[in-house]
Protein backbone atom coordinates (compact mmCIF):
# COMPACT_ATOMS: atom_id res chain seq x y z
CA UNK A 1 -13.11 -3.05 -0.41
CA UNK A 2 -15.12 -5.97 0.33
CA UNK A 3 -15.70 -8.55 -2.62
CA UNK A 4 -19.28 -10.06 -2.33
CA UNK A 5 -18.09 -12.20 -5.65
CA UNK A 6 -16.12 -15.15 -6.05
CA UNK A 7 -14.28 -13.45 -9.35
CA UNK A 8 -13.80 -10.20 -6.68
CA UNK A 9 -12.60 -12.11 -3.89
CA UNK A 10 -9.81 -13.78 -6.33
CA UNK A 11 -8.27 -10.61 -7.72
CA UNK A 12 -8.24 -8.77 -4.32
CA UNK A 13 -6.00 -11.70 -2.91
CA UNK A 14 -4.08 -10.90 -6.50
CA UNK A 15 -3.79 -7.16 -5.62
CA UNK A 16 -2.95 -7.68 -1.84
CA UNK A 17 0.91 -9.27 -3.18
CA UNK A 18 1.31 -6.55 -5.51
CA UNK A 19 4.18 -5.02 -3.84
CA UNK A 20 5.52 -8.39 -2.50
CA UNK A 21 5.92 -10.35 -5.66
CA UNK A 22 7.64 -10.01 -9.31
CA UNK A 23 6.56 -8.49 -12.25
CA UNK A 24 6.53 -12.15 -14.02
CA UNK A 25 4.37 -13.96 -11.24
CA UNK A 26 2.36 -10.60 -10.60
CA UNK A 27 1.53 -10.71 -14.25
CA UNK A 28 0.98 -14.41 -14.91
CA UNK A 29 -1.74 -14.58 -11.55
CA UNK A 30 -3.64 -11.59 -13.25
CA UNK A 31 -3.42 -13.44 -16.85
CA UNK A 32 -5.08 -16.28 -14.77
CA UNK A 33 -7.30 -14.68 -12.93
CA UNK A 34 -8.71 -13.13 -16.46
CA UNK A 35 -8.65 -16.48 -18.57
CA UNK A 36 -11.16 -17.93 -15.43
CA UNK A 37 -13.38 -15.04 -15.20
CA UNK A 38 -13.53 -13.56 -19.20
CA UNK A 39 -16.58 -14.79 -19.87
CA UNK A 40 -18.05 -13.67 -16.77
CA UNK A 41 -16.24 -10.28 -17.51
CA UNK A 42 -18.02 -9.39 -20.68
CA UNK A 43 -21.30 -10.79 -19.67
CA UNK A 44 -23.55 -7.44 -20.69
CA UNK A 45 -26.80 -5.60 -19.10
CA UNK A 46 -29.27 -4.08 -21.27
CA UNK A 47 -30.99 -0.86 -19.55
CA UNK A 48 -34.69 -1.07 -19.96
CA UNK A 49 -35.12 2.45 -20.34
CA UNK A 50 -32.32 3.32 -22.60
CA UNK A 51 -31.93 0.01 -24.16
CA UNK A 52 -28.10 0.51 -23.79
CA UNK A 53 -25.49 -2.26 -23.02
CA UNK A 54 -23.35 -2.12 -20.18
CA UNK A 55 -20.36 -4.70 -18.50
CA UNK A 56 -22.83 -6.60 -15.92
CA UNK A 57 -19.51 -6.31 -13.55
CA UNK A 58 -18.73 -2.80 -14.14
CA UNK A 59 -16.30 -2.63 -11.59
CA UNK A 60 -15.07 -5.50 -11.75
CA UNK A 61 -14.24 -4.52 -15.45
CA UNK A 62 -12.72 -1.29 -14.61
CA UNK A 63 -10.47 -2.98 -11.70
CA UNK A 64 -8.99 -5.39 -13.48
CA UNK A 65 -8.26 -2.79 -16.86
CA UNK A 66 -6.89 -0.40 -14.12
CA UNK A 67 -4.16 -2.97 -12.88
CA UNK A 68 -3.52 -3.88 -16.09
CA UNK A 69 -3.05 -0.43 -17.94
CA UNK A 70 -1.40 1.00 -14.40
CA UNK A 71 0.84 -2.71 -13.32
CA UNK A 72 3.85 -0.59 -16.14
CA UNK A 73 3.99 2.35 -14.76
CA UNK A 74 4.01 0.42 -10.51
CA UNK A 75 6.78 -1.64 -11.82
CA UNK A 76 8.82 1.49 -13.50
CA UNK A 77 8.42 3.37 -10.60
CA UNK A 78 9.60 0.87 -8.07
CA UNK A 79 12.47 0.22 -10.43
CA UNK A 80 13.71 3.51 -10.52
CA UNK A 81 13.52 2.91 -6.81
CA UNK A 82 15.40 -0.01 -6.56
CA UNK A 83 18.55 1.39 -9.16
CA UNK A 84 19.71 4.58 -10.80
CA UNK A 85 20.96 2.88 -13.50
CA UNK A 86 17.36 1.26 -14.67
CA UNK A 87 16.11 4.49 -15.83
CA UNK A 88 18.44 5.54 -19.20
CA UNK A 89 17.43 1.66 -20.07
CA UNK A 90 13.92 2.92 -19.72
CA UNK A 91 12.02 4.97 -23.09
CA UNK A 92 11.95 8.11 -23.01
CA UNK A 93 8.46 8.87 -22.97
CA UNK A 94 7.67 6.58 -19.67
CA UNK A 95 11.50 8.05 -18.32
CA UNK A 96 9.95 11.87 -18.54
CA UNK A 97 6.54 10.77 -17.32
CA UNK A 98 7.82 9.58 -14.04
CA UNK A 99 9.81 12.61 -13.07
């Protein structure tokens, strides 16, 4: 992956400490990262042909949605990793979708 833009370039330096940093910090960088770029985010594309909207920064959009819908279940599974005991704290529905 090589980021030609600047909002790219940010959230791949994000991504790269993914599995060297906390939840907390891991979360609060990406809550950053999204409160500088969220008006860039949802800048829209009309197609001339269809005359249908579409995110500008597609993927851009679908990376950042990805990490956040996906960051849970990382952090789950490198808990129940870390400790046995961390997974009957867990819910039940994320417990039997990691086995």
């Amino acid at each position: 992956m090589h980021p030609r833009l600047e909002a790219g370039k940010d959230l791949q330096k994000i991504m790269y400490n993914l599995t060297s940093t906390t939840q907390t910090i891991f979360t609060k960088k990406l809550n950053e990262w999204y409160e500088k770029y969220k008006d860039f985010l949802a800048e829209k594309t009309i197609n001339p042909g269809t005359l249908k909207e579409s995110f500008t920064h597609q993927k851009l959009v679908s990376a950042y949605r990805s990490l956040k819908k996906n960051l849970l279940i990382f952090l789950l599974t490198r808990m129940r990793k870390i400790s046995r005991y961390t997974i009957p704290q867990m819910p039940l529905m994320v417990v039997s979708f990691l086995r």
